[in-house]
C-alpha atoms as a PDB file:
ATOM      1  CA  UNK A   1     -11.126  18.618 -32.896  1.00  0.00           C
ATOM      2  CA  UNK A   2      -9.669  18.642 -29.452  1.00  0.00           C
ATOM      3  CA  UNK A   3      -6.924  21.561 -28.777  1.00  0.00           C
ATOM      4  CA  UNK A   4      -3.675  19.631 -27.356  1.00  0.00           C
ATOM      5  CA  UNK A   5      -1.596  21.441 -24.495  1.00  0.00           C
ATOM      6  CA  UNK A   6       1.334  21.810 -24.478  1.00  0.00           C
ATOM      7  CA  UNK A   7       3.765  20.870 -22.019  1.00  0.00           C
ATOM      8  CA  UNK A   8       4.177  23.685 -19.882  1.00  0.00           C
ATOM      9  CA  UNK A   9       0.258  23.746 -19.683  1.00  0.00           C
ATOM     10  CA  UNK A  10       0.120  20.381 -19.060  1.00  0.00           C
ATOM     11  CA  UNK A  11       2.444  20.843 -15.834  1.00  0.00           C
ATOM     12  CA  UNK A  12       0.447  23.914 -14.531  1.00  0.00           C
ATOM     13  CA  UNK A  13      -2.845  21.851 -14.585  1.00  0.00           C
ATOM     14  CA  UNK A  14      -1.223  18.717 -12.772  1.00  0.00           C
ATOM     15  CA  UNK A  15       0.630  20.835  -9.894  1.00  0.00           C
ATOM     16  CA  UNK A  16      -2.895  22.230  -9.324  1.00  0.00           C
ATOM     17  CA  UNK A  17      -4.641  19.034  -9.577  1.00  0.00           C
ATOM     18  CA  UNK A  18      -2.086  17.972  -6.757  1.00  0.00           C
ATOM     19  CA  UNK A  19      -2.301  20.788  -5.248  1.00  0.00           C
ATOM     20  CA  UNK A  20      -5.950  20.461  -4.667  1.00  0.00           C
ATOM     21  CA  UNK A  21      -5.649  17.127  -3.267  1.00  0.00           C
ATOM     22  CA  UNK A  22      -3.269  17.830  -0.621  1.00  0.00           C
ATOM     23  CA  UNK A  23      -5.145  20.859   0.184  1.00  0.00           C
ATOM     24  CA  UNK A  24      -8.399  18.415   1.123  1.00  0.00           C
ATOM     25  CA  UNK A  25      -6.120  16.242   3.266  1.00  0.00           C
ATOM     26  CA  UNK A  26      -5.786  19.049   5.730  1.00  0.00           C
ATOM     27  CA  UNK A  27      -8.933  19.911   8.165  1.00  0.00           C
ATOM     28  CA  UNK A  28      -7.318  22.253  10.192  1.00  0.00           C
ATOM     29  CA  UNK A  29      -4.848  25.286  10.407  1.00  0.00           C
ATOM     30  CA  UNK A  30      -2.411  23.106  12.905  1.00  0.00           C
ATOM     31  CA  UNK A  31       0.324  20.730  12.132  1.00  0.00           C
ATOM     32  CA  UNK A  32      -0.756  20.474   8.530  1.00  0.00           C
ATOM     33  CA  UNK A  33       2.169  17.614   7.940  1.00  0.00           C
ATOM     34  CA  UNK A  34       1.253  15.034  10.281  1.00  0.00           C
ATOM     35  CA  UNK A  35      -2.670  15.807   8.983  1.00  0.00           C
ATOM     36  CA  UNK A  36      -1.747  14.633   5.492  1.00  0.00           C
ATOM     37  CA  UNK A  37       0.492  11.653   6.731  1.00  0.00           C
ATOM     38  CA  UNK A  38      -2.605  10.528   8.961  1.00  0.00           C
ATOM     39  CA  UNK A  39      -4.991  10.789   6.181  1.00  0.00           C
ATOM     40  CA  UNK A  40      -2.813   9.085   3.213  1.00  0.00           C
ATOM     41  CA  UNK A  41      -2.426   6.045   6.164  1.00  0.00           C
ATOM     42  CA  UNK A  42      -5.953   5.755   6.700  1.00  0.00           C
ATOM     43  CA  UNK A  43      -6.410   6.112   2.642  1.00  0.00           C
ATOM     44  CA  UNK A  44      -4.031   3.559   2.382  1.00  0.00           C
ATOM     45  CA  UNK A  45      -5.282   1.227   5.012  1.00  0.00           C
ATOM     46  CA  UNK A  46      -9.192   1.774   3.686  1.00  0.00           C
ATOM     47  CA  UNK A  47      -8.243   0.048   0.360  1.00  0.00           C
ATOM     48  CA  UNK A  48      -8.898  -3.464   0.890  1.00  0.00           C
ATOM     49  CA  UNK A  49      -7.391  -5.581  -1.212  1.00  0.00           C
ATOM     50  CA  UNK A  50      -9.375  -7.383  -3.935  1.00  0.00           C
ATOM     51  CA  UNK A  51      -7.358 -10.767  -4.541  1.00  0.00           C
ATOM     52  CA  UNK A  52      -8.908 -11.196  -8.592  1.00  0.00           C
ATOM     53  CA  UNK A  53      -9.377 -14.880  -7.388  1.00  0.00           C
ATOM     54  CA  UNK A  54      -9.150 -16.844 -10.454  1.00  0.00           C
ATOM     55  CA  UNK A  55     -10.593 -19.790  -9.666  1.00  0.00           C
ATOM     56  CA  UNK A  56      -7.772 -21.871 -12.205  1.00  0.00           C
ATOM     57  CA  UNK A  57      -5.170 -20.142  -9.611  1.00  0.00           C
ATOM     58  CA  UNK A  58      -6.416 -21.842  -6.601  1.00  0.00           C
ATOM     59  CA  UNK A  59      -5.209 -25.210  -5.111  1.00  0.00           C
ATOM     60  CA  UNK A  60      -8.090 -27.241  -3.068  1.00  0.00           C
ATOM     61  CA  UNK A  61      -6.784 -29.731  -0.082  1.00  0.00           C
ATOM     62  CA  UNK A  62      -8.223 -32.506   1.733  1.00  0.00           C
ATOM     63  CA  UNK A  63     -11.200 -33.889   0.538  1.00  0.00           C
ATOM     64  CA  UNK A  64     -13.993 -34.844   2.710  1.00  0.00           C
ATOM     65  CA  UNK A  65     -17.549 -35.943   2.278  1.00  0.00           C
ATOM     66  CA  UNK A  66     -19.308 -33.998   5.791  1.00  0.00           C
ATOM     67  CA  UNK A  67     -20.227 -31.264   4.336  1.00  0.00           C
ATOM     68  CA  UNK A  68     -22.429 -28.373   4.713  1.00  0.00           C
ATOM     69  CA  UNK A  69     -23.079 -28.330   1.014  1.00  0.00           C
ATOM     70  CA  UNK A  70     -26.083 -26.465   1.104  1.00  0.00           C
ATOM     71  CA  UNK A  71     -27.695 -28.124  -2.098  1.00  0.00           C
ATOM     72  CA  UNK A  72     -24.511 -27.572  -4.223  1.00  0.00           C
ATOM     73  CA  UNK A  73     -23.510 -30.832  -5.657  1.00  0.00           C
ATOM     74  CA  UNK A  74     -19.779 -31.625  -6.144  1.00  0.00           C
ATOM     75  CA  UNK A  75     -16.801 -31.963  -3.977  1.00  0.00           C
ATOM     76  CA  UNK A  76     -16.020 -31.286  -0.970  1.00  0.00           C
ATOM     77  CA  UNK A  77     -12.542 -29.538   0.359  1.00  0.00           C
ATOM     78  CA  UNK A  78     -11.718 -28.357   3.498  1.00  0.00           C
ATOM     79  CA  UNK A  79      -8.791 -25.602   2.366  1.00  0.00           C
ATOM     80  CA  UNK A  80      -7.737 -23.390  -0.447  1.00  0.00           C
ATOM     81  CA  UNK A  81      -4.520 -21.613  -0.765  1.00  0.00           C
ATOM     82  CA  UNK A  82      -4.194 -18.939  -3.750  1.00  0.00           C
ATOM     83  CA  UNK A  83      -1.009 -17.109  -3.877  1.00  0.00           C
ATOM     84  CA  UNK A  84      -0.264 -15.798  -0.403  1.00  0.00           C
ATOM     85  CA  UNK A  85      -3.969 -16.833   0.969  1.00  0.00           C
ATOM     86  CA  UNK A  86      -4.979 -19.814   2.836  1.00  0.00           C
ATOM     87  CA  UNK A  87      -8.865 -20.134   3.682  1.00  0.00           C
ATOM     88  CA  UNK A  88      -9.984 -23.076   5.679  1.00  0.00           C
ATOM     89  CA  UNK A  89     -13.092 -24.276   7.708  1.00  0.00           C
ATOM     90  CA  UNK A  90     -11.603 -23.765  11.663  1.00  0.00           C
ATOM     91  CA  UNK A  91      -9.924 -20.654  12.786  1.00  0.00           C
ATOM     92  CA  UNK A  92      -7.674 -18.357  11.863  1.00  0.00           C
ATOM     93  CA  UNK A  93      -8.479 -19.214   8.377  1.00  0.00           C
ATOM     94  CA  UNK A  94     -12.290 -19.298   8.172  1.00  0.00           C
ATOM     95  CA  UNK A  95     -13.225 -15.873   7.965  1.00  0.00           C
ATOM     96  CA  UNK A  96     -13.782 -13.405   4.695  1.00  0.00           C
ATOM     97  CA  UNK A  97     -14.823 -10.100   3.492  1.00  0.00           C
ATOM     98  CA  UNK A  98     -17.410 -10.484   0.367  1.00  0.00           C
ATOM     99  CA  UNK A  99     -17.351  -7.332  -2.295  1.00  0.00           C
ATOM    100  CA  UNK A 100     -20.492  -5.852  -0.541  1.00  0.00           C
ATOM    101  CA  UNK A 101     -17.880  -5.758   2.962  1.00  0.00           C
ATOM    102  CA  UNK A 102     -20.002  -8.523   4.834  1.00  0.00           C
ATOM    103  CA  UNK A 103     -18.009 -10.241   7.127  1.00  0.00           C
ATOM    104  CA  UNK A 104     -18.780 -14.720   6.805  1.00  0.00           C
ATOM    105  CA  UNK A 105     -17.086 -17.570   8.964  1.00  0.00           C
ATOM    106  CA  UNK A 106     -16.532 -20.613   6.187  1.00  0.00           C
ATOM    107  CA  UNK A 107     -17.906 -23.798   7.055  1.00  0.00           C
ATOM    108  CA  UNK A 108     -17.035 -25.876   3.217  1.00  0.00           C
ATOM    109  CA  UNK A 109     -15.519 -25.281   0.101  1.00  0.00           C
ATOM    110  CA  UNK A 110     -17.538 -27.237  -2.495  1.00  0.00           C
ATOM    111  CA  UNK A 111     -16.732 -27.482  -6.492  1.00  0.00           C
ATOM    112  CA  UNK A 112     -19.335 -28.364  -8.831  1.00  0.00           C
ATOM    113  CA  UNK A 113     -18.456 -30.658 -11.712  1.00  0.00           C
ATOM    114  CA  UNK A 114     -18.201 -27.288 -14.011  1.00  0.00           C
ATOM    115  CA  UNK A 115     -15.417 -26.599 -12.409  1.00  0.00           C
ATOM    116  CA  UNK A 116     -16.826 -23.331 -10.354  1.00  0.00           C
ATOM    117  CA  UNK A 117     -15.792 -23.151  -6.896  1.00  0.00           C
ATOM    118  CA  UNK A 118     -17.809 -21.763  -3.845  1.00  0.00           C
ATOM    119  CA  UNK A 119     -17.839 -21.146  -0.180  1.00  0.00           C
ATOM    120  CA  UNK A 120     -20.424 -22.636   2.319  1.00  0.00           C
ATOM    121  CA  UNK A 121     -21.098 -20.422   5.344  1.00  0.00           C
ATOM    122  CA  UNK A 122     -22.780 -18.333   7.158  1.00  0.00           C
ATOM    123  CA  UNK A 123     -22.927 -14.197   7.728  1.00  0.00           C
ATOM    124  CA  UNK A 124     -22.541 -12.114  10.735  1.00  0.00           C
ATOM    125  CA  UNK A 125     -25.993 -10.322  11.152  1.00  0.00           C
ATOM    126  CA  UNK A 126     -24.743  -7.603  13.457  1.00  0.00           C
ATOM    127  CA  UNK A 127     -22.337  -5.264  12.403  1.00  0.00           C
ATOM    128  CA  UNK A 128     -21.356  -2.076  14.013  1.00  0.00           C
ATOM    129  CA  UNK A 129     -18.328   0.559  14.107  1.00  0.00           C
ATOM    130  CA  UNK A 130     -15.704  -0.659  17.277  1.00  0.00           C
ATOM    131  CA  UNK A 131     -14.981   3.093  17.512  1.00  0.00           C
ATOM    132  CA  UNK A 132     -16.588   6.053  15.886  1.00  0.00           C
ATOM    133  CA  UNK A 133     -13.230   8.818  16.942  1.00  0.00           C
ATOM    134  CA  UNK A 134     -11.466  10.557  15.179  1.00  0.00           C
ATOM    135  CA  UNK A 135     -12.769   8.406  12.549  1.00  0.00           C
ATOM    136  CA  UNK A 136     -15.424   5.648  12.414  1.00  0.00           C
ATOM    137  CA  UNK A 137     -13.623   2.425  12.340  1.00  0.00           C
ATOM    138  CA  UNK A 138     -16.041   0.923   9.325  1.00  0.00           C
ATOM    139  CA  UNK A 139     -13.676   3.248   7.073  1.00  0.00           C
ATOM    140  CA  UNK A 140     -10.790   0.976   8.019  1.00  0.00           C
ATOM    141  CA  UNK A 141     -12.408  -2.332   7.429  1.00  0.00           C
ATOM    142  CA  UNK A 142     -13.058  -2.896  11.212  1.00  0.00           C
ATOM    143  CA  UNK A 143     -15.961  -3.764  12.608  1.00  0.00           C
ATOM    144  CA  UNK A 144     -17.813  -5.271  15.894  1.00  0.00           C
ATOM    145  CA  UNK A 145     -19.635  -8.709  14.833  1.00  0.00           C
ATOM    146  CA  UNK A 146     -22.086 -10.776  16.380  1.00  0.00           C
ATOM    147  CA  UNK A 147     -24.983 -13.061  15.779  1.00  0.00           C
ATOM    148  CA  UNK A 148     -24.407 -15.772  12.499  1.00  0.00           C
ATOM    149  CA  UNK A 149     -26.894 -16.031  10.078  1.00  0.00           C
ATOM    150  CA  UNK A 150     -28.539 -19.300   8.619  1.00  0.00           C
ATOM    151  CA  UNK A 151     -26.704 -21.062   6.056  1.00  0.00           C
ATOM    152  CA  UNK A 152     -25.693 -19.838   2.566  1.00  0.00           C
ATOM    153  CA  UNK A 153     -23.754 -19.949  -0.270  1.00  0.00           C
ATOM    154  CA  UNK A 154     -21.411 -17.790  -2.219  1.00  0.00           C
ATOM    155  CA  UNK A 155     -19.241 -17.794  -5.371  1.00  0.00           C
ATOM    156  CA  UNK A 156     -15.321 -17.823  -5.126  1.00  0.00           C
ATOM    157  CA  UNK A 157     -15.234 -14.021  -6.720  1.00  0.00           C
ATOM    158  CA  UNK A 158     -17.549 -12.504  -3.990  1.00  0.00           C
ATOM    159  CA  UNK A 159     -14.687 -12.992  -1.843  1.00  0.00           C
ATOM    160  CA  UNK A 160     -12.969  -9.726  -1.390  1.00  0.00           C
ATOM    161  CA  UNK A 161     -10.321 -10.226   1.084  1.00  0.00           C
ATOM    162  CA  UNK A 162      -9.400 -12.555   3.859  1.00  0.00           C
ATOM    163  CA  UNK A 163     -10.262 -11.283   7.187  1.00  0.00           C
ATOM    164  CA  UNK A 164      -8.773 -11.609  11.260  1.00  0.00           C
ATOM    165  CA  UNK A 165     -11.515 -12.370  13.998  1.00  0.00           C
ATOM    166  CA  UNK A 166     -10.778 -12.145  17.460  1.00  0.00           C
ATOM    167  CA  UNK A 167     -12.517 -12.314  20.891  1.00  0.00           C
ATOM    168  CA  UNK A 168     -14.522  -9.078  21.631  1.00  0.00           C
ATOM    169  CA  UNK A 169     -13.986  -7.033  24.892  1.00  0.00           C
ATOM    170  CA  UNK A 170     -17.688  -5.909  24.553  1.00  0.00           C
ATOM    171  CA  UNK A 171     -19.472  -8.690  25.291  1.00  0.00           C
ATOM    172  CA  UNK A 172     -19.104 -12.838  25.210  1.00  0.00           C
ATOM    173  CA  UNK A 173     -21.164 -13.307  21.884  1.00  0.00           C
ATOM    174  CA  UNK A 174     -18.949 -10.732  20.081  1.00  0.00           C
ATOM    175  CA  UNK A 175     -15.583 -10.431  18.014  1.00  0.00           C
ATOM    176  CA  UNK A 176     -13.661  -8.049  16.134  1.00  0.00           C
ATOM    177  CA  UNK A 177     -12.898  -8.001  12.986  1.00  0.00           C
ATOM    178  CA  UNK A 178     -10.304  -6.590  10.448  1.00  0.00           C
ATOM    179  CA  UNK A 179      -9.197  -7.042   7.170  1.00  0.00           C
ATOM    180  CA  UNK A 180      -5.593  -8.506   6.540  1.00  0.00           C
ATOM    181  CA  UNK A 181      -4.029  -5.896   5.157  1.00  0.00           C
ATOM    182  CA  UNK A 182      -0.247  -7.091   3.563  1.00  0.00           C
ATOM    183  CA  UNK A 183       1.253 -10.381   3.080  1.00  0.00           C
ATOM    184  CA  UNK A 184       4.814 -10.700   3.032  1.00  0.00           C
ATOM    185  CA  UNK A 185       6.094 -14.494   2.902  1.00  0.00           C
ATOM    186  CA  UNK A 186       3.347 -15.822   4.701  1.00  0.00           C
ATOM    187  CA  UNK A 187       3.923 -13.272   7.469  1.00  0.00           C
ATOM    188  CA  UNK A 188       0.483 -11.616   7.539  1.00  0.00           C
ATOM    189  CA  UNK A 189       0.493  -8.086   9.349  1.00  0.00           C
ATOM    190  CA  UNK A 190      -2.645  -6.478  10.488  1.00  0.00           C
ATOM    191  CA  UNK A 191      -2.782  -3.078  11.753  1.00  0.00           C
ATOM    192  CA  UNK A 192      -4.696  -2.470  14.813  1.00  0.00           C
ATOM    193  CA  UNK A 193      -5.966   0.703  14.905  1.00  0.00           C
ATOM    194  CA  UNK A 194      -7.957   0.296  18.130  1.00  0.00           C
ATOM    195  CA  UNK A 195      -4.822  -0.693  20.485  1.00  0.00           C
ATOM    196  CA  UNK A 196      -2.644   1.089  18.224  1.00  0.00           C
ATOM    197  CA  UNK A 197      -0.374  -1.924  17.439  1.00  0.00           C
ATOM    198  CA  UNK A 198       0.747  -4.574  14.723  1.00  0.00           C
ATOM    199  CA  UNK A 199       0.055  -7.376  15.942  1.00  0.00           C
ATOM    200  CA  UNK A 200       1.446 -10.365  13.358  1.00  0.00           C
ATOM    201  CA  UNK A 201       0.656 -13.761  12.925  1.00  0.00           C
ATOM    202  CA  UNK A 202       2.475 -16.540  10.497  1.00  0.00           C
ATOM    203  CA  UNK A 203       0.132 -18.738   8.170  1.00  0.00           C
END
């Protein structure tokens, strides 16, 4: 039904697709290398990585009974580690992208009798670009947080990724926030676009 191309056809069509591609990472006439190294980084650093958290894959510590529960009946933990992750209820552990990229500080882990798991906590209702040049820093993850939310509840696969909070230079009640982009041995590296540094921290 379908006509099949043939290999050199097949070649043509995939140097142009390519071709295309690279063409759209350049913006301007000058230094058209370092343009297309600059934009596959911030590609690259833009994906944020989805864990798949399988809830059979993660080990719960420490037990407690203090809760928040927020009406969720089961018990009550106050870590998880799954594979090179470890989320907790105090810093530097306690903070998480969801899927829809809001930014929550963890106050519980509570698991029902059925066996699902879910995070207690609450969401940052401010959230605003750090820096909007060359690009805005939202498309990297990084944002400028203040103001919690009231209490809520979430499932274990709305978490998207595990995220780095720090002190804001903008004003007391704020912090920054990034995603964590690689782990390597429980060395966690997160790039700072804003000071232009890696700044690393062990788990």
């Amino acid at each position: 039904m379908y006509e099949t191309l043939d290999p050199l056809t097949h070649l043509v069509l995939t140097h142009l697709k390519i071709k295309k591609k690279i063409k759209n990472l350049v913006r301007k006439s000058a230094k058209p290398l370092q343009q297309i190294v600059k934009r596959l980084s911030e590609l690259e650093i833009n994906k944020v990585i989805a864990p798949n958290l399988k809830e059979e894959e993660v080990a719960l510590y420490d037990e407690h009974y203090s809760g928040p529960t927020y009406k969720i009946v089961g018990k009550q933990y106050k870590s998880m580690k799954f594979k090179f992750w470890k989320l907790g209820r105090t810093k530097p552990n306690n903070c998480v992208y969801l899927n829809d990229q809001s930014i929550v500080i963890i106050e519980n882990f509570v698991k029902r009798n059925n066996a699902q798991l879910f995070i207690v906590g609450r969401k940052f209702e401010n959230v605003s670009d750090l820096y909007t040049f060359p690009i805005n820093s939202s498309q990297l993850g990084i944002y400028v947080v203040r103001q919690l939310r009231n209490l809520d509840v979430w499932a274990l696969s709305d978490i998207n990724c595990k995220g780095f909070i720090i002190p804001s230079f903008i004003s007391p009640d704020s912090f920054v926030v990034s995603p964590l982009l690689a782990h390597n041995h429980g060395l966690v590296c997160i790039l700072s676009k804003f000071t232009s540094l890696a700044s690393c921290i062990v788990l």
